[in-house]
N, C-alpha and C. Protein backbone atom coordinates (compact mmCIF):
# COMPACT_ATOMS: atom_id res chain seq x y z
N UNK A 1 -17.55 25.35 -17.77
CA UNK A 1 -18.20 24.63 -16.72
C UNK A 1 -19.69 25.00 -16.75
N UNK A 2 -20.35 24.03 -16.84
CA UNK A 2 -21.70 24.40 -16.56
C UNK A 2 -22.44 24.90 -15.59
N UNK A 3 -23.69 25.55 -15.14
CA UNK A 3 -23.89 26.66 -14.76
C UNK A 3 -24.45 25.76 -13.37
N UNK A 4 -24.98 24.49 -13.11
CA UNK A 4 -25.38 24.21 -12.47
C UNK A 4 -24.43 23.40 -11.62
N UNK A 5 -23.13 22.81 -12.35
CA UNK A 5 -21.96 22.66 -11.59
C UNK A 5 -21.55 23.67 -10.84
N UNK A 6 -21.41 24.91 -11.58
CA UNK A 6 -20.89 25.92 -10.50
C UNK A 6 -21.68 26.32 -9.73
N UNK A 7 -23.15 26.12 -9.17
CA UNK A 7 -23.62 26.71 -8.53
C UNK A 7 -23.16 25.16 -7.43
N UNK A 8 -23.42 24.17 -7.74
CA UNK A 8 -23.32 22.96 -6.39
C UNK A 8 -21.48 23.64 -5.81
N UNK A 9 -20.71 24.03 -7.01
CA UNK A 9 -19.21 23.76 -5.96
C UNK A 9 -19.53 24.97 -5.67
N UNK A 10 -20.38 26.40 -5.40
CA UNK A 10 -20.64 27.50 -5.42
C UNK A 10 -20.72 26.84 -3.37
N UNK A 11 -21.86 26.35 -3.63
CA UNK A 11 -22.31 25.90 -2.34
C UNK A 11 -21.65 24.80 -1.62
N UNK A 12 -21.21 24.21 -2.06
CA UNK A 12 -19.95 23.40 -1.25
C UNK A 12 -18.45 24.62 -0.55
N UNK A 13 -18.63 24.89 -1.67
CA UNK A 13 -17.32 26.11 -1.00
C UNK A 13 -17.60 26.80 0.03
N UNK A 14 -19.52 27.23 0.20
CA UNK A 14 -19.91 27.84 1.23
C UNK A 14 -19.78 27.21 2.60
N UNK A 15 -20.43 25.78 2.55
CA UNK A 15 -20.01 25.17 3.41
C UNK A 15 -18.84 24.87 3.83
N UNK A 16 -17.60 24.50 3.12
CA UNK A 16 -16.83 24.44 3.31
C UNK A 16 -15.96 25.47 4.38
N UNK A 17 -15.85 26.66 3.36
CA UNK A 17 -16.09 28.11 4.29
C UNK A 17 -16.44 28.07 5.96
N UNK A 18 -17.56 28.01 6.01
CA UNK A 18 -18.29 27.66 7.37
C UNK A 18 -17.48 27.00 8.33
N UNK A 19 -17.24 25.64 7.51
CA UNK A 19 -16.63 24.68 8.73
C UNK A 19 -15.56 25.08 8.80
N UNK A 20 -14.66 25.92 8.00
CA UNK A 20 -13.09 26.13 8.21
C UNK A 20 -13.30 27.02 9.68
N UNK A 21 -13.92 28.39 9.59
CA UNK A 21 -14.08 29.21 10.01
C UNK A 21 -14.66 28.56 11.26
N UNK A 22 -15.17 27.64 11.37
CA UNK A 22 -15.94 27.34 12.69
C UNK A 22 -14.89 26.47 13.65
N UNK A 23 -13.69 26.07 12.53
CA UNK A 23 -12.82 25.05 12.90
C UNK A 23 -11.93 25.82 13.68
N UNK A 24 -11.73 26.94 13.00
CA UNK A 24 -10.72 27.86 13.66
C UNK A 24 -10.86 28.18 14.49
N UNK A 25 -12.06 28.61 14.93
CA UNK A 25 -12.61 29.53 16.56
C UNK A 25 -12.90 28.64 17.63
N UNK A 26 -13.08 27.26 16.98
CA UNK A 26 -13.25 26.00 18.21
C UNK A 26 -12.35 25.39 17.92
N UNK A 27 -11.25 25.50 17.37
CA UNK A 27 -9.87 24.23 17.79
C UNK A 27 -9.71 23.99 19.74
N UNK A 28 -10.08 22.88 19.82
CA UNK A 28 -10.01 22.57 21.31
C UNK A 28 -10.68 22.51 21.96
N UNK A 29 -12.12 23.22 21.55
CA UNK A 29 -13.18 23.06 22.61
C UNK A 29 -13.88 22.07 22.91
N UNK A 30 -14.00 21.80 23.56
CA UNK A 30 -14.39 19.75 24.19
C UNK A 30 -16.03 20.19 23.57
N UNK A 31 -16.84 21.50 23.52
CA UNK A 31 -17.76 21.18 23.15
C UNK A 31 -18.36 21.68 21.50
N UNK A 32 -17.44 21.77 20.96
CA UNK A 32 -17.43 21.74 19.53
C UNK A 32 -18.32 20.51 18.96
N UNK A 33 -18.82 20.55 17.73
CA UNK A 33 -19.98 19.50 16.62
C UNK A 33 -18.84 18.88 16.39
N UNK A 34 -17.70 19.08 16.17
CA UNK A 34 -16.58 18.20 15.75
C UNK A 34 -16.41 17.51 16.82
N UNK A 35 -16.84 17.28 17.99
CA UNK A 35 -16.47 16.04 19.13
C UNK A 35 -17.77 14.91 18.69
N UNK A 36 -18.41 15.09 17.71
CA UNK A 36 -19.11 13.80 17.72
C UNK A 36 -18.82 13.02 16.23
N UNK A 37 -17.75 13.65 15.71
CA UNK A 37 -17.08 13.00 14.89
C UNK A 37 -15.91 12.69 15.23
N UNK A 38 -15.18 13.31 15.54
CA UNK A 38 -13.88 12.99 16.22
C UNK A 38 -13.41 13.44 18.01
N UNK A 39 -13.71 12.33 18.70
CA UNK A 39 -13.99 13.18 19.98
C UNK A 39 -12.43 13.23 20.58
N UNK A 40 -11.14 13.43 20.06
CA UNK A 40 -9.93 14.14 20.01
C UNK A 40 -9.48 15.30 19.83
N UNK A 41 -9.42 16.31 20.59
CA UNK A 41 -9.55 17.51 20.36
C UNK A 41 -8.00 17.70 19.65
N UNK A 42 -7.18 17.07 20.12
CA UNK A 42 -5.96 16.93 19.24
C UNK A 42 -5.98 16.96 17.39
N UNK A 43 -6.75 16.47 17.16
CA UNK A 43 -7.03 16.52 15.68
C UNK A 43 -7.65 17.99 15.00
N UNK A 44 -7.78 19.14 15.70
CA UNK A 44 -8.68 19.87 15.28
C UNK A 44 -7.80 20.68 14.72
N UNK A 45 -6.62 20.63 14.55
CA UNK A 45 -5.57 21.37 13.63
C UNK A 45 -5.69 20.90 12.25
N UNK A 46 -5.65 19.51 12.72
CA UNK A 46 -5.11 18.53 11.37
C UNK A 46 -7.05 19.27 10.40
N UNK A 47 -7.81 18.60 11.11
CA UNK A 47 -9.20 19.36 10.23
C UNK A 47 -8.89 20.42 9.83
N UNK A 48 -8.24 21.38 10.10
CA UNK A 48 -8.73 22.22 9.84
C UNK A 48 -8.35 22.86 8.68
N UNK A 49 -6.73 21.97 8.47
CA UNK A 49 -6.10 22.48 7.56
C UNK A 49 -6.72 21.47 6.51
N UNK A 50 -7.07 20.23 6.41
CA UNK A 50 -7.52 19.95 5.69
C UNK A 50 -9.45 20.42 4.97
N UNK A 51 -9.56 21.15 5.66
CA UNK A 51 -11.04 22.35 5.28
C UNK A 51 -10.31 23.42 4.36
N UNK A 52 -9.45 23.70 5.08
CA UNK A 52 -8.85 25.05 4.18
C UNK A 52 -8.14 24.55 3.19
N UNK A 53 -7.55 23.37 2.82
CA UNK A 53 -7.14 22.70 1.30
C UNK A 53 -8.23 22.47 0.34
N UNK A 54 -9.43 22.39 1.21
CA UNK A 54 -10.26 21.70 0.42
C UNK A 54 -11.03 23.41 -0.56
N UNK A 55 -11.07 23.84 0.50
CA UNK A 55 -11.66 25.50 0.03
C UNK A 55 -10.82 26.13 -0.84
N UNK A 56 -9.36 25.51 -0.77
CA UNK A 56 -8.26 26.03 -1.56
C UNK A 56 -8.48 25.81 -3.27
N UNK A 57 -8.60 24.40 -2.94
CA UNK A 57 -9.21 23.49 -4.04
C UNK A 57 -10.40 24.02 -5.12
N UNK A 58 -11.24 24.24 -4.29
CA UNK A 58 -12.97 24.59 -4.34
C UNK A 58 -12.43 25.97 -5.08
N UNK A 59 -11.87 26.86 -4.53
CA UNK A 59 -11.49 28.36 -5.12
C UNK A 59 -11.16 28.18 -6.45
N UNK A 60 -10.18 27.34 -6.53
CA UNK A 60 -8.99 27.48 -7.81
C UNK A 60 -9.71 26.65 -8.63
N UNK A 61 -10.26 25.38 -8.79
CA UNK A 61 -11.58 24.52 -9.43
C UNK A 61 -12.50 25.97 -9.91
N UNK A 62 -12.97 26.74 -9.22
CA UNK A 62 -14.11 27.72 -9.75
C UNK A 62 -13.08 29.17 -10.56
N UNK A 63 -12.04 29.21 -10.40
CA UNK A 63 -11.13 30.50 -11.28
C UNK A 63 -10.85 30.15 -12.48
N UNK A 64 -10.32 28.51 -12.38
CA UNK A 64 -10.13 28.07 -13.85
C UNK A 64 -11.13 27.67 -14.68
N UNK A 65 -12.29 27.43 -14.04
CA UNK A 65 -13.62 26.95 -14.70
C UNK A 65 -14.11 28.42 -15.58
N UNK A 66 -13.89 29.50 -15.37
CA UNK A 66 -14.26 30.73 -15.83
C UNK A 66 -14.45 30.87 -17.03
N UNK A 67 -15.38 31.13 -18.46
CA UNK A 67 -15.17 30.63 -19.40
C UNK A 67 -15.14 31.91 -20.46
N UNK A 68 -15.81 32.91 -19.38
CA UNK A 68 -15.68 34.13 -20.24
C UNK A 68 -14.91 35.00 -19.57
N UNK A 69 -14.10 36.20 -19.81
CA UNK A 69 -13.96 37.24 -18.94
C UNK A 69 -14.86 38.46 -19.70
N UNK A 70 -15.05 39.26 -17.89
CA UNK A 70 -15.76 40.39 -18.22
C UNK A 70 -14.97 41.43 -19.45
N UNK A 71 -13.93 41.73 -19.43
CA UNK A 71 -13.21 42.50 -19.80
C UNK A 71 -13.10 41.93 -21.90
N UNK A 72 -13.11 40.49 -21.73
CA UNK A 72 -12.51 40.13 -23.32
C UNK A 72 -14.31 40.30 -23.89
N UNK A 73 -15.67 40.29 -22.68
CA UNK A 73 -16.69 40.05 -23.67
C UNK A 73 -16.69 42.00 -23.61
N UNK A 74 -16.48 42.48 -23.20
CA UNK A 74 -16.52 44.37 -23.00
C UNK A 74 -16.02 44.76 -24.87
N UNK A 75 -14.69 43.81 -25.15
CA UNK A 75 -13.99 44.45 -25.96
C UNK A 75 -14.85 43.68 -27.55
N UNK A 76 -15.42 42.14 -26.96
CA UNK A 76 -15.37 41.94 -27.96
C UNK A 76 -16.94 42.82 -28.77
N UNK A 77 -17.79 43.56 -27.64
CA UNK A 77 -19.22 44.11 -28.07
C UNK A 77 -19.08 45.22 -28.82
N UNK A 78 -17.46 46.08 -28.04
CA UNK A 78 -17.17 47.44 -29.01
C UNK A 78 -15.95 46.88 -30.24
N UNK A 79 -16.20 45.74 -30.14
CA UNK A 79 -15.40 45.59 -31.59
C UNK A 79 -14.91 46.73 -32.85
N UNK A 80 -16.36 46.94 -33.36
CA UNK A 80 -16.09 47.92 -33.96
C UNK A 80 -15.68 49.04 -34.06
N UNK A 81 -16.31 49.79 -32.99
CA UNK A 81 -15.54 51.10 -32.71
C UNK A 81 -13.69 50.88 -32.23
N UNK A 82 -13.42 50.01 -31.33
CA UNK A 82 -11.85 49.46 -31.43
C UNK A 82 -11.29 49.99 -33.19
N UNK A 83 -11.91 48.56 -34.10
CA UNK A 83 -11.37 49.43 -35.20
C UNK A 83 -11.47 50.37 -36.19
N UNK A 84 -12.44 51.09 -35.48
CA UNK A 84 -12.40 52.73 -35.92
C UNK A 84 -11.83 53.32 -35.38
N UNK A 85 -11.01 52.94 -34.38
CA UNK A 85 -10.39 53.85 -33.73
C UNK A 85 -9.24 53.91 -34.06
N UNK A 86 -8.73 52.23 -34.72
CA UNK A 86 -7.19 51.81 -34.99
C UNK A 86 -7.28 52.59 -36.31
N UNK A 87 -8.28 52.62 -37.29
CA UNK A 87 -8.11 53.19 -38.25
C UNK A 87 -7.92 54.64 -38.12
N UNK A 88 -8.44 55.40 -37.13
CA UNK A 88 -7.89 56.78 -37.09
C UNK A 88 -6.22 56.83 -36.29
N UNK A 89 -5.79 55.73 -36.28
CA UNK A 89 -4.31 55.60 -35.97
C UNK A 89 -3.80 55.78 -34.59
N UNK A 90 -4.95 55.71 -33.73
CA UNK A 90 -4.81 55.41 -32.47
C UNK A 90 -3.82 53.86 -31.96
N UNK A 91 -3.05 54.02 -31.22
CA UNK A 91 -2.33 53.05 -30.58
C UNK A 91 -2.99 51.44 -29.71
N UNK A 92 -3.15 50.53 -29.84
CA UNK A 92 -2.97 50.13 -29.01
C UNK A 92 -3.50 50.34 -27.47
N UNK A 93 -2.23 51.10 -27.20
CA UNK A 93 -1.76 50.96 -25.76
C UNK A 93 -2.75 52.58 -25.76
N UNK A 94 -3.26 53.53 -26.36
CA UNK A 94 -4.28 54.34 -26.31
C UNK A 94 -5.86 53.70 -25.95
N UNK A 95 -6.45 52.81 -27.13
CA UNK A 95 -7.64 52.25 -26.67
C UNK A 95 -7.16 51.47 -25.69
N UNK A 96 -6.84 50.89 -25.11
CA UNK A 96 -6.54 50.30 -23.62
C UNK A 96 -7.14 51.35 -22.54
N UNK A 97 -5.84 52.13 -22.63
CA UNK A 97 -6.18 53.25 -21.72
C UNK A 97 -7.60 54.07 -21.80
N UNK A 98 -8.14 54.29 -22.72
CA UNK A 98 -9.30 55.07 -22.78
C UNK A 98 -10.63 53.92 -21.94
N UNK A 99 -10.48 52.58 -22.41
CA UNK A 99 -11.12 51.43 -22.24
C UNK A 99 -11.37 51.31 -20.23
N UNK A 100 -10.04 51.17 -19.99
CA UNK A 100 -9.85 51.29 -18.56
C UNK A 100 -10.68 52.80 -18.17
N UNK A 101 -10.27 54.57 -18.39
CA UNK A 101 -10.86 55.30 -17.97
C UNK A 101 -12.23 55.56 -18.12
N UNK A 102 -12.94 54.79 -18.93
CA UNK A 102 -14.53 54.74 -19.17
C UNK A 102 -14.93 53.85 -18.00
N UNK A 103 -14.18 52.94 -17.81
CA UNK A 103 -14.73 51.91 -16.26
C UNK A 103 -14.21 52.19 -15.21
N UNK A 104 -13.55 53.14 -15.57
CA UNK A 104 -13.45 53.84 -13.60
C UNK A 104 -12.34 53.63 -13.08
N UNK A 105 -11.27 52.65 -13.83
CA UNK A 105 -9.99 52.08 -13.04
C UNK A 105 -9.50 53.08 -12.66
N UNK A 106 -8.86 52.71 -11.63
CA UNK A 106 -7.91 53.95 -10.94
C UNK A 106 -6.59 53.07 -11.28
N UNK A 107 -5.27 53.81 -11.01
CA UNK A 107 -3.99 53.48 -11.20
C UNK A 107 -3.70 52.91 -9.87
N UNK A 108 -3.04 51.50 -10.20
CA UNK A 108 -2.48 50.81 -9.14
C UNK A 108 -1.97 49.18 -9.51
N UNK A 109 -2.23 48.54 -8.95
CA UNK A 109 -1.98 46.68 -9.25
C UNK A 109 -3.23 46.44 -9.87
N UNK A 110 -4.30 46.28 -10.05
CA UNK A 110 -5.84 46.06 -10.91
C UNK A 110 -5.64 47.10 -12.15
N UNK A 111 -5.04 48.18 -12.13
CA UNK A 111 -5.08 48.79 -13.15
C UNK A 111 -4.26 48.38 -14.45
N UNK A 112 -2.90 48.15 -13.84
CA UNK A 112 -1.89 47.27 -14.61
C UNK A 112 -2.35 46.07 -15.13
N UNK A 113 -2.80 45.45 -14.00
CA UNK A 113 -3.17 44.20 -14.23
C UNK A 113 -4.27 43.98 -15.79
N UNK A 114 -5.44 44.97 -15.59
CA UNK A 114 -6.66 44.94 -16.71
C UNK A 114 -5.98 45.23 -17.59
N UNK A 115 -5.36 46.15 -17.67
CA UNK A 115 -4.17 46.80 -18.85
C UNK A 115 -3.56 45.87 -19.71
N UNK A 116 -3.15 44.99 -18.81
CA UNK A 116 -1.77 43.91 -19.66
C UNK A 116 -2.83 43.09 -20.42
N UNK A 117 -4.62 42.79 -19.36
CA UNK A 117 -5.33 41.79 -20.12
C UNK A 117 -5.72 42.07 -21.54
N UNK A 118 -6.48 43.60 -21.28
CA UNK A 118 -6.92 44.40 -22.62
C UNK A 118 -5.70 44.55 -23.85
N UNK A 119 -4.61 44.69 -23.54
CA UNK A 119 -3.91 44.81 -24.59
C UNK A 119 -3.66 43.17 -25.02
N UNK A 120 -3.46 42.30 -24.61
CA UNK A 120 -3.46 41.24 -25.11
C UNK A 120 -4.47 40.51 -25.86
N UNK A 121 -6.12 41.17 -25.67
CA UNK A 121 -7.52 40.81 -26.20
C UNK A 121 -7.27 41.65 -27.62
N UNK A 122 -6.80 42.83 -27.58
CA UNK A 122 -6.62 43.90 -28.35
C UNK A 122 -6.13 43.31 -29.36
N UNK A 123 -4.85 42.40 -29.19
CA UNK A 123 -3.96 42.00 -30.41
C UNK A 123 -4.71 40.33 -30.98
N UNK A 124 -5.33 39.99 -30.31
CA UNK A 124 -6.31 39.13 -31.37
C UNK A 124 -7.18 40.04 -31.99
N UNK A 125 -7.84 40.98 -31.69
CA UNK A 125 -8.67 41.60 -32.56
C UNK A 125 -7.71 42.33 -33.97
N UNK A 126 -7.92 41.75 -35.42
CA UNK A 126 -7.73 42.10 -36.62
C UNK A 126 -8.25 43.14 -36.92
């Protein structure tokens, strides 16, 4: 995705954001900005969930747009040393782990998680 697409849905999401959040704390109030669009205070559910689909939208549009990860461009810069390392007969599932304790991960769900990514970047690297 290009850089200037993501910055407009960057800022739509913000807005978006906004009005959810504004939707939520004024569902009902006769003097809400939403009474001069819809002067039914009955509807301010129905908005609101349709703000938060749309932000839903806006989120998952900008996760899949992602074109690099931090982690696959990390591995692909120490390339080399990776296979100096495989050549001194290090594992795998060793440079992983060393990879993760140089960036600080602590053990938990993110730790696993980078883990499963790095070893999978690992096994495209020849």
């Amino acid at each position: 995705m290009k850089k200037r697409a993501r910055q407009i849905i960057y800022l739509a999401l913000a807005i978006l954001t906004f009005l959810t959040l504004y939707s939520i704390f004024n569902a009902g109030n006769p003097r809400s900005f939403f009474r001069l669009i819809v002067p039914d205070p009955a509807y301010d559910i129905t908005i609101t969930l349709f703000l938060s689909v749309g932000v839903a939208l806006l989120s998952l549009t900008l996760f899949a747009g992602r074109e690099d990860d931090p982690l696959e461009r990390l591995i692909e810069i120490n390339r080399g040393h990776i296979i100096k390392l495989r050549e001194k007969g290090k594992s795998e599932w060793q440079i992983a782990e060393s990879l993760l304790k140089e960036l600080g991960y602590k053990k938990g769900l993110l730790y696993s998680l980078a883990r499963r990514k790095i070893l999978r970047y690992l096994a495209r690297i020849i």
